[in-house]
Protein backbone atom coordinates (compact mmCIF):
# COMPACT_ATOMS: atom_id res chain seq x y z
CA UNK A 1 0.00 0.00 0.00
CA UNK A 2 1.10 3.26 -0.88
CA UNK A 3 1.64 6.18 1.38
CA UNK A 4 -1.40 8.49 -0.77
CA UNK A 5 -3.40 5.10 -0.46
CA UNK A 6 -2.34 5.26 3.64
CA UNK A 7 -3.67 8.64 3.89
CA UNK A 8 -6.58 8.31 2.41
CA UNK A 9 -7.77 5.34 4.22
CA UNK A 10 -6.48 7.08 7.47
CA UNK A 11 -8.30 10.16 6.44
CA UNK A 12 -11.50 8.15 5.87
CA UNK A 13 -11.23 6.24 9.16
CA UNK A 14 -11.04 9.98 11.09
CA UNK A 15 -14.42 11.44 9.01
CA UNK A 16 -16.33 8.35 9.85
CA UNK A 17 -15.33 8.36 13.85
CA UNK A 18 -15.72 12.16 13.61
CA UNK A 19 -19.69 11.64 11.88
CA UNK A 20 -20.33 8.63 14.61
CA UNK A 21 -19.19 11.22 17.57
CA UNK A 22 -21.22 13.69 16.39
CA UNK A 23 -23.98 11.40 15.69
CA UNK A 24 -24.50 10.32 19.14
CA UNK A 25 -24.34 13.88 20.87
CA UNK A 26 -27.02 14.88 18.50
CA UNK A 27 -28.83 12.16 19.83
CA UNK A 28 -28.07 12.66 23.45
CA UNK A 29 -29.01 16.42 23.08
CA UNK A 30 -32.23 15.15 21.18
CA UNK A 31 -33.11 12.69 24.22
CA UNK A 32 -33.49 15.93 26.86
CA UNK A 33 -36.26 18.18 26.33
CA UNK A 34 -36.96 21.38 28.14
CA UNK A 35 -40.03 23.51 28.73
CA UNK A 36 -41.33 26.51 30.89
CA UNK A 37 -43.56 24.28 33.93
CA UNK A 38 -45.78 26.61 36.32
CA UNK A 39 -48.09 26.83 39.34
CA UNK A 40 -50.47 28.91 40.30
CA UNK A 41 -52.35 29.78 43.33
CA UNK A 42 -55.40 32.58 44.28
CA UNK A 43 -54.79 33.09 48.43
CA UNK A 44 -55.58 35.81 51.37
CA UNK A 45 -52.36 36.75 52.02
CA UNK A 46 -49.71 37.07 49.54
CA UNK A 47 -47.29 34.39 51.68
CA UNK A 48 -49.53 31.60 51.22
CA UNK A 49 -50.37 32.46 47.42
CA UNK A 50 -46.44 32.25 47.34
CA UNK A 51 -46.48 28.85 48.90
CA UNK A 52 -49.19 27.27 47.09
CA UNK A 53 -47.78 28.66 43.78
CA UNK A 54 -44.59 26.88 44.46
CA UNK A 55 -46.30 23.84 45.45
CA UNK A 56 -48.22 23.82 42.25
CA UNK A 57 -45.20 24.05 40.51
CA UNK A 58 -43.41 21.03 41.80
CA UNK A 59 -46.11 18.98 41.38
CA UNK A 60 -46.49 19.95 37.87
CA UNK A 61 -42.75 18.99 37.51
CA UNK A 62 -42.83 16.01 39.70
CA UNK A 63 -45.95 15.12 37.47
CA UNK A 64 -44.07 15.51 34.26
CA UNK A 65 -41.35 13.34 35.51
CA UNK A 66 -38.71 16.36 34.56
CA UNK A 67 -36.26 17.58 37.03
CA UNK A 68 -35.90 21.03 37.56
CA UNK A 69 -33.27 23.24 36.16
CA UNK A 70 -32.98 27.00 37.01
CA UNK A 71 -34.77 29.76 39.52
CA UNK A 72 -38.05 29.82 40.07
CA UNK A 73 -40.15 33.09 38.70
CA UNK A 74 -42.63 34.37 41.12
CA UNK A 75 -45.12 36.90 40.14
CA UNK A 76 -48.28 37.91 42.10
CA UNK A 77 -51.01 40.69 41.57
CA UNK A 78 -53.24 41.90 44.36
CA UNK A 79 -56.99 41.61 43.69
CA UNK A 80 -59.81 43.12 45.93
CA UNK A 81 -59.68 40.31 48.22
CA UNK A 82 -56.58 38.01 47.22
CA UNK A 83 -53.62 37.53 45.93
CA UNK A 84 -52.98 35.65 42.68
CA UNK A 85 -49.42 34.34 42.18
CA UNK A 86 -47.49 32.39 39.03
CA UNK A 87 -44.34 30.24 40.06
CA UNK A 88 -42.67 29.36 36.67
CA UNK A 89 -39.48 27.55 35.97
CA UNK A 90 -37.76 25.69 33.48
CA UNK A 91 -37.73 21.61 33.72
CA UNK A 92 -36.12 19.24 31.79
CA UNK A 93 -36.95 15.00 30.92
């Protein structure tokens, strides 16, 4: 075998490992998806609306069978005689 013939095979063998490598990450990364999960909760006092909002949200990620991945976004709006709060964060299968 020649030395061009050498390189070329060698050459080959290195594109095909490189495509298989590349190949399974892409698949890996494929495998985990991500999404925005929330809670929400209407309450008295803005404390438990907070607590129940959080709550809702870990059951909705506990429910989804995803695992949690970042902070937790808390917004609540006073009403005439409660509090309304959103817990949202990202979660990941």
């Amino acid at each position: 075998m020649n030395s061009i013939t050498r390189a070329a095979a060698l050459i080959a063998a290195i594109a095909l490992s490189a495509t298989a490598l590349g190949g399974a990450a892409f698949a890996q990364a494929k495998k985990q998806s991500c999404f925005l999960a929330g809670g929400e909760a209407t309450m008295v006092t803005t404390d438990l609306a907070k607590f129940m909002a959080n709550a809702a949200l870990n059951n909705s990620i506990k429910g989804a069978s995803a695992t949690a991945s970042g902070a937790v976004k808390m917004t609540c709006k006073d009403g005439v005689a409660t509090v309304h709060c959103l817990a949202q964060q990202r979660a990941c299968k």
